[in-house]
Protein backbone atom coordinates (compact mmCIF):
# COMPACT_ATOMS: atom_id res chain seq x y z
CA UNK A 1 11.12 13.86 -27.05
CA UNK A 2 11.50 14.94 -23.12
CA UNK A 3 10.34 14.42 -19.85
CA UNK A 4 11.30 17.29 -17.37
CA UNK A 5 10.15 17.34 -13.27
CA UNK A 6 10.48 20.70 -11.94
CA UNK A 7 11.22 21.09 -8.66
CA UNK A 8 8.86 18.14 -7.77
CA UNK A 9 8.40 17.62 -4.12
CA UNK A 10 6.24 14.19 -2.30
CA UNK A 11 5.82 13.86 1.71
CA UNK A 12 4.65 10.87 2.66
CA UNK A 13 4.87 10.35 7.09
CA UNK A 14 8.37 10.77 7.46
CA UNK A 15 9.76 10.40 4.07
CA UNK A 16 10.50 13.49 1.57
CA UNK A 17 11.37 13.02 -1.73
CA UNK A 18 12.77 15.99 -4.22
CA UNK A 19 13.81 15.92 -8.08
CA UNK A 20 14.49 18.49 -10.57
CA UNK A 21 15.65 16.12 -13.41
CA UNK A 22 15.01 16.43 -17.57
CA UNK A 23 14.89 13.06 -19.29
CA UNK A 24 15.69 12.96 -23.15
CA UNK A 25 15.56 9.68 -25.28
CA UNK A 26 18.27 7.15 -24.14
CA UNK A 27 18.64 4.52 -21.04
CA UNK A 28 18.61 5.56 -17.76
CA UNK A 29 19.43 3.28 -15.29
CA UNK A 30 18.47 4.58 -11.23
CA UNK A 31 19.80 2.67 -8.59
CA UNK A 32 19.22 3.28 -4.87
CA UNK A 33 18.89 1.55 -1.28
CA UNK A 34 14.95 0.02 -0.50
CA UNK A 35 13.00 2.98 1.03
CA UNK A 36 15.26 5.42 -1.18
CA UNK A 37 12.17 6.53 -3.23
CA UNK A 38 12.87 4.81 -6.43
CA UNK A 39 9.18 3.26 -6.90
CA UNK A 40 7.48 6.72 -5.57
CA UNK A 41 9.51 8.52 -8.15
CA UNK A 42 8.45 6.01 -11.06
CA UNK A 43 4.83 6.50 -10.27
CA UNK A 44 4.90 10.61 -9.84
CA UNK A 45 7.08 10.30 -13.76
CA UNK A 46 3.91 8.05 -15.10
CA UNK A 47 1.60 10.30 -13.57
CA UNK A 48 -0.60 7.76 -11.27
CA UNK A 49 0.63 9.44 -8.17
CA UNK A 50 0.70 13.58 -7.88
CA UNK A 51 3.64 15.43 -5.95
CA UNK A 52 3.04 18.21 -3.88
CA UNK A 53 4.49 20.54 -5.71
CA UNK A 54 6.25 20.97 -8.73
CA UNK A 55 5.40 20.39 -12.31
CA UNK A 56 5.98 17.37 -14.84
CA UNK A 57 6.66 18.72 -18.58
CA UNK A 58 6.25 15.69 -21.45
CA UNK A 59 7.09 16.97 -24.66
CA UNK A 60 6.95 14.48 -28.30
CA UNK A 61 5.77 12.09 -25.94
CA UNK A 62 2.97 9.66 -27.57
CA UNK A 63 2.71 6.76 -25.43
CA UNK A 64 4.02 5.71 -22.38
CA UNK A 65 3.65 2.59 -20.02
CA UNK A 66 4.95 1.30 -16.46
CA UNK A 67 5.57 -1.66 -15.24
CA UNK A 68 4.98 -2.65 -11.48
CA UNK A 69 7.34 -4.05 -8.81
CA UNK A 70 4.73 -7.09 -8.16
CA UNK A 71 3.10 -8.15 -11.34
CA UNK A 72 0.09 -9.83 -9.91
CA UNK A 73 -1.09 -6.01 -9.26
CA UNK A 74 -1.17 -6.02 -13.35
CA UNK A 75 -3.47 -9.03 -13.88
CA UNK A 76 -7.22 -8.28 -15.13
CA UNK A 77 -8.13 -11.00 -17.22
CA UNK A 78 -9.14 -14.72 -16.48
CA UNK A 79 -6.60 -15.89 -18.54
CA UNK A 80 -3.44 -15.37 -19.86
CA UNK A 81 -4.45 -14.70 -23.60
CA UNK A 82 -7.11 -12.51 -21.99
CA UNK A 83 -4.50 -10.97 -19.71
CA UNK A 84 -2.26 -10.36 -23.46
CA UNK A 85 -5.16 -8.85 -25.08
CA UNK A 86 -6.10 -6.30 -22.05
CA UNK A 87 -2.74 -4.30 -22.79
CA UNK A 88 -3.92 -4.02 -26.38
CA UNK A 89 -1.09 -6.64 -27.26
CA UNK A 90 -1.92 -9.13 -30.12
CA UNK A 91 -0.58 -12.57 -28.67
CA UNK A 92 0.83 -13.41 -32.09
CA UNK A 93 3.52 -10.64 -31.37
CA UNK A 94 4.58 -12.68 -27.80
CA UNK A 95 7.63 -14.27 -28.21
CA UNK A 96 6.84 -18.01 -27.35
CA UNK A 97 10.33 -18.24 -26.14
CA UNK A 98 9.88 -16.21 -23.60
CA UNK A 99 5.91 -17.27 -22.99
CA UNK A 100 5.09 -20.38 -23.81
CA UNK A 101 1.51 -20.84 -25.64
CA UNK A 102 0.64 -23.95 -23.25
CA UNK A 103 0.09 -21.36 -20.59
CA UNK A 104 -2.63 -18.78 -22.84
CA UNK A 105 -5.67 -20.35 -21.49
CA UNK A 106 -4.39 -20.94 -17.91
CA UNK A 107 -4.99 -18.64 -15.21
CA UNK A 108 -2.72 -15.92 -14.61
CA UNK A 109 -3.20 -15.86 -11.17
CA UNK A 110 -1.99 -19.43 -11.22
CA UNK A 111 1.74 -18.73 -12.64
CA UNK A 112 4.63 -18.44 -10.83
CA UNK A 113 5.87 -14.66 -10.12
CA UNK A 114 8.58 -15.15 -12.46
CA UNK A 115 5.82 -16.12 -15.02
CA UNK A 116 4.01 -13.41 -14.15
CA UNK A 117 6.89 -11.07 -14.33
CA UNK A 118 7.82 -12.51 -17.81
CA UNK A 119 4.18 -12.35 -18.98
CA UNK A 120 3.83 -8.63 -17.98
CA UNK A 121 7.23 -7.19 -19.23
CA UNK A 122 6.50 -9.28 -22.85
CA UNK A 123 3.07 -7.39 -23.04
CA UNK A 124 5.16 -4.00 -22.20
CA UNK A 125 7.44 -4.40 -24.70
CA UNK A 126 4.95 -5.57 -27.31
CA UNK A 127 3.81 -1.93 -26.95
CA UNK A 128 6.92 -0.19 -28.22
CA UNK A 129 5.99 3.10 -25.86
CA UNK A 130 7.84 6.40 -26.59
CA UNK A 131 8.23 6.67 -22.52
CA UNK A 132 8.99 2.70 -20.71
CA UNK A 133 9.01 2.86 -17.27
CA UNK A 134 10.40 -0.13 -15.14
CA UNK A 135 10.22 -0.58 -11.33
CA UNK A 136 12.32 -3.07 -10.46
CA UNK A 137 12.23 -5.40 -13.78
CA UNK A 138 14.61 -7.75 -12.57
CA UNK A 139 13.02 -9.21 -9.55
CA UNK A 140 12.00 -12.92 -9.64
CA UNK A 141 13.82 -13.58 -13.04
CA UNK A 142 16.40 -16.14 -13.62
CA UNK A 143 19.49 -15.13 -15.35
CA UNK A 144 18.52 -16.33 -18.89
CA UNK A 145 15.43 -13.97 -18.64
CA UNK A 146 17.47 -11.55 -17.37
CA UNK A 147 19.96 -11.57 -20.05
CA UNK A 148 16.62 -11.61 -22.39
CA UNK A 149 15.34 -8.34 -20.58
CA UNK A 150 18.92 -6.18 -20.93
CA UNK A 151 18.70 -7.22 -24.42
CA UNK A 152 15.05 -5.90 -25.02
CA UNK A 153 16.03 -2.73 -23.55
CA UNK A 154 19.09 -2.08 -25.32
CA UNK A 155 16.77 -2.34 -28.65
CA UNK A 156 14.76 1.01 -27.34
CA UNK A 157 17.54 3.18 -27.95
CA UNK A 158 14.86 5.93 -30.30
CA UNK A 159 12.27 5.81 -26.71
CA UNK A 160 13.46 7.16 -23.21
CA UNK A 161 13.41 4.08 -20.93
CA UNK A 162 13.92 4.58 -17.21
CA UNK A 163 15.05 1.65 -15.06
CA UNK A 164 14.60 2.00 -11.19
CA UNK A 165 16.75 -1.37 -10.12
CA UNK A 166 18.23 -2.49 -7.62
CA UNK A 167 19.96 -5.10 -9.36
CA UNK A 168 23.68 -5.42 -9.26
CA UNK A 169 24.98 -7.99 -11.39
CA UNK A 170 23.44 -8.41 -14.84
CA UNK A 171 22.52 -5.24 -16.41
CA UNK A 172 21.70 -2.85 -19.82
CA UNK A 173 24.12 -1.01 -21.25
CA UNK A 174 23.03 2.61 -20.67
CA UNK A 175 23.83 6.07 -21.45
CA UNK A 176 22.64 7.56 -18.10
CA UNK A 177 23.19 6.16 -14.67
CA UNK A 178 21.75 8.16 -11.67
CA UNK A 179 21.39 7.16 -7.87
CA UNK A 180 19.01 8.09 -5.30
CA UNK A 181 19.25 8.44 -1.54
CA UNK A 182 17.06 9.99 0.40
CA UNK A 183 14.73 10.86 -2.11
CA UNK A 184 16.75 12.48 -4.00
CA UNK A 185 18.62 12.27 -7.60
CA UNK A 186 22.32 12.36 -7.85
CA UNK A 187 24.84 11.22 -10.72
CA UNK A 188 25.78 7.97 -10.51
CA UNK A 189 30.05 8.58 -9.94
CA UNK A 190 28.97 11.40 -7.78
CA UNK A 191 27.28 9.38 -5.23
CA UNK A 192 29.98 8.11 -2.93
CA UNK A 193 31.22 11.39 -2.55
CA UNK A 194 28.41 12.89 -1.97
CA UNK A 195 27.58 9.86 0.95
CA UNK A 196 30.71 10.34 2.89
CA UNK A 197 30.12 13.67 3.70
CA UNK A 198 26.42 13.15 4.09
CA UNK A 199 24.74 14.08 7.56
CA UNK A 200 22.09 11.44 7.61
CA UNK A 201 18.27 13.15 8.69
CA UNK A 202 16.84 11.16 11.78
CA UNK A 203 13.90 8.94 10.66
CA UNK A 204 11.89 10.28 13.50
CA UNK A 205 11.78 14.20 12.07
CA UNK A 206 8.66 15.44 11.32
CA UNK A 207 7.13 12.03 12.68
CA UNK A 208 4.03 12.38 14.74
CA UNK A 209 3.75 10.88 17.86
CA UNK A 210 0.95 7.75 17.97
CA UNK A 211 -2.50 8.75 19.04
CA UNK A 212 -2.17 5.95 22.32
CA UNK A 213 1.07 4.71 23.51
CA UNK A 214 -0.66 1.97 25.94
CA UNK A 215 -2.14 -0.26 23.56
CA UNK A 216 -4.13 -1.62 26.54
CA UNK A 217 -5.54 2.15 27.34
CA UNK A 218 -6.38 2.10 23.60
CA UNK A 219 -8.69 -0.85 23.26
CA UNK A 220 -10.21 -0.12 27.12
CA UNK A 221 -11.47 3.77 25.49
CA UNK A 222 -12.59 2.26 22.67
CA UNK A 223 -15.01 0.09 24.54
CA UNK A 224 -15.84 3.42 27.09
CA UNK A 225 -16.54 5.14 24.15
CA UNK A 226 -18.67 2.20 21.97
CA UNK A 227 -20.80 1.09 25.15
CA UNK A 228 -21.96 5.21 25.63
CA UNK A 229 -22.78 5.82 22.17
CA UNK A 230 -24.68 2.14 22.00
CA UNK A 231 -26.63 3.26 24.65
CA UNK A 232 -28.00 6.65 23.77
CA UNK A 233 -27.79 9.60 21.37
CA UNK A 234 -26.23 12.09 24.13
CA UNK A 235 -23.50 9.22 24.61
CA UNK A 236 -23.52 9.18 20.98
CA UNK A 237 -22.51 12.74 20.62
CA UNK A 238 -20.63 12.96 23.67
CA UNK A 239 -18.39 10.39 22.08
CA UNK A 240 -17.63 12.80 19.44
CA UNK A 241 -16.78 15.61 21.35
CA UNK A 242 -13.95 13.29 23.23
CA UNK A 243 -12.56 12.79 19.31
CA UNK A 244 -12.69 16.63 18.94
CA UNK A 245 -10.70 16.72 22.15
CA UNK A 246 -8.27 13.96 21.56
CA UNK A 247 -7.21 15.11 17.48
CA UNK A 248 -6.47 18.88 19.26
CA UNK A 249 -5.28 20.23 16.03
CA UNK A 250 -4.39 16.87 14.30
CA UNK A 251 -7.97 16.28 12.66
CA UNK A 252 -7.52 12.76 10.29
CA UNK A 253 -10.44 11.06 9.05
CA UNK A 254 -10.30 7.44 8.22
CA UNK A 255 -9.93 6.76 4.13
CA UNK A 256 -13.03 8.16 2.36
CA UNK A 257 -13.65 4.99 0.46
CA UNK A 258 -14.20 3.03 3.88
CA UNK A 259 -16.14 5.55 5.47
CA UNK A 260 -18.77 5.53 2.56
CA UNK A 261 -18.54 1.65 2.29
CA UNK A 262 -19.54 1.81 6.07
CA UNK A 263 -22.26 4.61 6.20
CA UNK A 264 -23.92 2.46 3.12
CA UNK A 265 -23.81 -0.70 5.78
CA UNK A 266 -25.35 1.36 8.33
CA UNK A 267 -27.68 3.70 6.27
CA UNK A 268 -29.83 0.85 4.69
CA UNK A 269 -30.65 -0.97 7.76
CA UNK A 270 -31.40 2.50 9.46
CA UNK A 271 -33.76 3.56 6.64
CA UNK A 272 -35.67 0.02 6.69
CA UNK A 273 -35.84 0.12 10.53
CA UNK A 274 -37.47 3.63 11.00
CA UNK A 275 -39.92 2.90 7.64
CA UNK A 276 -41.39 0.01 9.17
CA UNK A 277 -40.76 0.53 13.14
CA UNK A 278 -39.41 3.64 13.88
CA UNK A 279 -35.82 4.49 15.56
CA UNK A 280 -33.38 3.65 12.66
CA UNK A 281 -32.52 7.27 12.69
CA UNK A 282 -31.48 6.89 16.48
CA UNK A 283 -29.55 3.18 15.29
CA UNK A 284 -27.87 4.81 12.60
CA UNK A 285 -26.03 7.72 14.49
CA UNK A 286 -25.49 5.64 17.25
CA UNK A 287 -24.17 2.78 15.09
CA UNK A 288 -22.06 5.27 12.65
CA UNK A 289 -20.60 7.20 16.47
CA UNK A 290 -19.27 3.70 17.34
CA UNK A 291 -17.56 2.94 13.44
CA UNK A 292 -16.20 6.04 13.09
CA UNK A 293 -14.63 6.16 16.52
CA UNK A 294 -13.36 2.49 16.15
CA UNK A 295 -11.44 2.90 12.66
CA UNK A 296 -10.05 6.14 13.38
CA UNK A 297 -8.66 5.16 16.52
CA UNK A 298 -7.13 2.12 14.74
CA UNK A 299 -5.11 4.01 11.82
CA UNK A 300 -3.08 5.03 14.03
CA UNK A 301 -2.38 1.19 15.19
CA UNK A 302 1.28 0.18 16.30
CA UNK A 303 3.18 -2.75 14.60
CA UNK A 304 3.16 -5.27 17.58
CA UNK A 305 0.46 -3.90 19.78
CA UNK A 306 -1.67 -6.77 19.24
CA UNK A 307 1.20 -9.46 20.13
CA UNK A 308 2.01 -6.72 23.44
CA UNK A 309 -1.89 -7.10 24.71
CA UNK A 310 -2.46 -11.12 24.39
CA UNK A 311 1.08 -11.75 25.69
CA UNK A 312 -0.12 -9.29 28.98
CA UNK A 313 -3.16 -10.88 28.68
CA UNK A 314 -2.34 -14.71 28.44
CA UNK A 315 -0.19 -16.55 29.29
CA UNK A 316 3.27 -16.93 27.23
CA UNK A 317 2.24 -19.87 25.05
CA UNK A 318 -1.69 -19.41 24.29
CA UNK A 319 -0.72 -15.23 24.34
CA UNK A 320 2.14 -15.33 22.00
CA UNK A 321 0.10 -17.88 19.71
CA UNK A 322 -3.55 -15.82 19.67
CA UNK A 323 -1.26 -12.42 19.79
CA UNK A 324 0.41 -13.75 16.69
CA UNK A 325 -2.50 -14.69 14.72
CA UNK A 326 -4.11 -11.29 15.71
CA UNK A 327 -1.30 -9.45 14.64
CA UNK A 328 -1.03 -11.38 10.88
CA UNK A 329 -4.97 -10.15 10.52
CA UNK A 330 -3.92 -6.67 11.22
CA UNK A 331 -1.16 -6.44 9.18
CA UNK A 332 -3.14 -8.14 6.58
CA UNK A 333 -5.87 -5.57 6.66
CA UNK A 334 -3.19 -2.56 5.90
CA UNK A 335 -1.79 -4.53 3.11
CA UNK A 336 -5.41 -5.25 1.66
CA UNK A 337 -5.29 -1.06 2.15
CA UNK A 338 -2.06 -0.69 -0.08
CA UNK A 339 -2.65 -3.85 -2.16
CA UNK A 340 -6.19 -2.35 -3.40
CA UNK A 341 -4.68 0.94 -4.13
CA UNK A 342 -1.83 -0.69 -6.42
CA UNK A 343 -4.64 -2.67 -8.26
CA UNK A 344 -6.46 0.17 -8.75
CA UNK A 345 -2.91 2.24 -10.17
CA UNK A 346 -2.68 -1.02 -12.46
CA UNK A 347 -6.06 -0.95 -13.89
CA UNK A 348 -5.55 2.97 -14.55
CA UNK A 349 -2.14 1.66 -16.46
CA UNK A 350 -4.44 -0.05 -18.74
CA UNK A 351 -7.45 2.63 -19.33
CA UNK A 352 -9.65 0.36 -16.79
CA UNK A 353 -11.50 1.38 -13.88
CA UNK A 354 -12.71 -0.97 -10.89
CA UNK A 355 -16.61 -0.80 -11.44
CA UNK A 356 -19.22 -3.38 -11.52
CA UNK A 357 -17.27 -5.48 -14.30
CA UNK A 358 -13.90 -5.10 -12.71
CA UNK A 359 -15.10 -5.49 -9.23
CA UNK A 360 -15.03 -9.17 -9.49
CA UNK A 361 -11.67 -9.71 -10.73
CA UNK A 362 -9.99 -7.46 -9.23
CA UNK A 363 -11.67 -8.50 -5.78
CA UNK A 364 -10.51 -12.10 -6.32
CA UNK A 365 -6.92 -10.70 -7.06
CA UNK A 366 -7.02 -8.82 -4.11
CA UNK A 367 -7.85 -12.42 -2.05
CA UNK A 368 -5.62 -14.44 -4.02
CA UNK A 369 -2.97 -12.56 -3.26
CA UNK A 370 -3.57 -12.80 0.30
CA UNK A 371 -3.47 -16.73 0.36
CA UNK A 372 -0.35 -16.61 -1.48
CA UNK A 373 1.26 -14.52 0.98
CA UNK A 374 -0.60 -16.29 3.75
CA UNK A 375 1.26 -19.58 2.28
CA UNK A 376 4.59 -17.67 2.30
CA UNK A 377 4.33 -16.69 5.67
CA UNK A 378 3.54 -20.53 6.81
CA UNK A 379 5.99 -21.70 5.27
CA UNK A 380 8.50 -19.44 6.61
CA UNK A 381 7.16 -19.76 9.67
CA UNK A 382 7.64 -24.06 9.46
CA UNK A 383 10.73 -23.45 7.75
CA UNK A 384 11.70 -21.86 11.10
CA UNK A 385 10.73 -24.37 13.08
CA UNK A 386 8.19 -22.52 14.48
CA UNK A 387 5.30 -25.34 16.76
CA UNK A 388 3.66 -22.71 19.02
CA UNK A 389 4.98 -20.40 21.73
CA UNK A 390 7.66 -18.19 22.06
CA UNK A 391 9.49 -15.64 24.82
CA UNK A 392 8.37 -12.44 24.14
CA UNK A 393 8.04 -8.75 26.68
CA UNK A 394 5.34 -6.45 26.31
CA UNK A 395 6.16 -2.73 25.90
CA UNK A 396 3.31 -0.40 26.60
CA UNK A 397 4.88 3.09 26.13
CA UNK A 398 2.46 4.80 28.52
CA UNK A 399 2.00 8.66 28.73
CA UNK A 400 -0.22 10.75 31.34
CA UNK A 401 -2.14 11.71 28.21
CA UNK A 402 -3.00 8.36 27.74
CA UNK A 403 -4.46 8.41 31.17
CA UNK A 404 -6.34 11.49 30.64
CA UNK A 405 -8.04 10.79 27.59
CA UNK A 406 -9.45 7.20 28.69
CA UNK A 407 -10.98 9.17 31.87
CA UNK A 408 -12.20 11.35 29.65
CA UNK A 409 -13.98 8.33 27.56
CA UNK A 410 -15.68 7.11 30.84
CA UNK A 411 -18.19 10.07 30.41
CA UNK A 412 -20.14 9.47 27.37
CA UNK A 413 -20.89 5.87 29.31
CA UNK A 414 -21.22 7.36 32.81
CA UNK A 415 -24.34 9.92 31.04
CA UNK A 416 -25.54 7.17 28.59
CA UNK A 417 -26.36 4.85 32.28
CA UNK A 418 -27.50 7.96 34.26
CA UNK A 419 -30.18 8.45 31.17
CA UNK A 420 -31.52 4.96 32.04
């Protein structure tokens, strides 16, 4: 039994990970700073996220399974005996020690984390893989269930378990302990060393520069650009030339999955339209000009940029409030963005897929979680003492390119009223 990565390589913005490591049937125990690339590295070993480059050799291995940093990502069923049975656990072999029976027909979504956690790990275990994966098991237990936990893993001593923790205090005992900085794998009493004479690599290396520095020149483009396209088909097109000439050799699209979910909004309405009255062909370009130039612009959104343009905009109190609020929406809609991808890695943990009899659970995980971590936020914010308000300056990093290409954007507009 082995696991081997060869000369696996990730890049992900400015973060570069590289391992050439061989696994063999024991406890290994990773440690490593947040941001370190301990949870990338657990899902490129389970094979629900593909490096670069590089190969991943499994040899006598039979079965494997991974557990997830946040266990709500985990949860499919509508209850927790459901939840049991989707890992192809029978509840019977659940130790009711560790999960109490009174909670089988409640909803999982309804436990604590720590119940959560506890429910997810017992299912794992249940399972007796050859290859265990854990990414960060210890979060959100109490030390009882953390003394529980060392002592399930010190049973798998025939399976290779790998343990990516950043826990200090109670622990396994293992055979293997290995640390990682930087993205990369180094002994465990080799570590320090290596650290003291380490040269650290700037964050901002390789990092590209945001599309607008002037959030304000941002948002005024965007409405240039929306208002020509509206208008006509020439603004329309005109429109996408200025993207042409803005992404200059840095072509991104926005993610696939929202592009199609928005052409389908657009399409149906356009077909209807030019069946029964004509011009739905000219509505759906027009429309799809004015998406498409709208959500690319805004993947390349700046933390803060909303809170910089309603505290220029307003005045400190009603600004900072309304800036605030619009900022928690926006940083919301990236973490629906990475919360939906982990739910979709979960359900692929399982065998499942998200299709029409997933797509209802899993959207209603996807929301729950959201009000959850609305809540959290709240409360920190009360906790704070936090009643409205607050001294903040606005930094608009401007740059003449900024200039240019919102001039630019006045043409598509400027032909779409001369067509008039």
């Amino acid at each position: 039994m082995k696991v081997g990565l060869d000369e696996i390589t990730f890049q992900q913005g400015r973060f570069a990970l590289s391992v050439n490591q061989e696994f063999v049937p024991g406890i290994y125990l990773i440690t490593g700073p947040i941001g370190s690339g301990k949870s990338t590295l657990s899902l490129i070993l389970s094979g629900h996220l593909p490096p670069d480059s590089g190969s991943i050799h499994k040899t006598g291995i039979t079965s494997e399974a991974i557990s997830l940093q946040f266990p709500e990502y985990h949860i499919t069923g509508a209850t927790v005996l459901e939840e049991i049975r989707s890992w192809g656990v029978d509840p019977d072999m659940i130790e009711s020690a560790i999960l109490p029976k009174t909670l089988y027909h409640r909803d999982p979504l309804q436990l604590s984390r720590g119940e959560l956690k506890r429910l997810s790990l017992a299912c794992l275990f249940a399972r007796e893989p050859d290859l265990l994966i854990l990414d960060e098991p210890f979060s959100s237990l109490d030390a009882e269930m953390k003394q529980w936990l060392c002592t399930m893993i010190e049973r798998r001593r025939s399976g290779i378990t790998i343990i990516f923790t950043h826990e200090r205090e109670i622990l396994p005992d293992t055979a293997f302990h290995l640390s990682m900085r930087n993205g990369s794998l180094y002994p465990g009493d080799a570590v320090s060393g290596i650290l003291k004479g380490a040269v650290e690599i700037p964050t901002d290396v390789g990092e590209k520069p945001p599309f607008f520095g002037d959030g304000r020149l941002r948002l005024l483009s965007v409405i240039l650009l929306s208002l020509g396209a509206f208008l006509t088909i020439g603004g329309a097109i005109l429109a996408l030339l200025w993207w042409v000439v803005a992404c200059w050799r840095r072509w991104e699209i926005p993610n696939k999955h929202l592009i199609l979910a928005l052409g389908m909004l657009i399409l149906l309405p356009a077909l209807v339209t030019e069946f029964f009255t004509g011009g739905g062909l000219s509505y759906g370009i027009r429309m799809g000009v004015i998406l498409f130039i709208s959500f690319w612009v805004y993947t390349d959104y700046r933390g803060g940029e909303m809170l910089d343009l309603f505290v220029w905009a307003g005045s400190e109190r009603k600004g900072f409030d309304i800036g605030l609020a619009a900022e928690m929406a926006m940083q919301g809609i990236y973490l629906a963005g990475s919360d939906l991808q982990q739910i979709r890695r979960a359900y692929s943990i399982k065998g499942l897929k998200i299709g029409v009899k997933t797509f209802i659970p899993a959207a209603i995980s996807l929301l729950l979680m959201h009000i959850r971590r609305s809540d959290e936020t709240a409360l920190l914010l009360a906790l704070r003492g936090f009643n409205g308000g607050g001294t903040y300056v606005p930094c608009f990093p401007g740059r003449k390119r900024d200039f240019l290409l919102t001039l630019i954007a006045i043409i598509p507009l400027f032909y779409s009223l001369l067509s008039f």
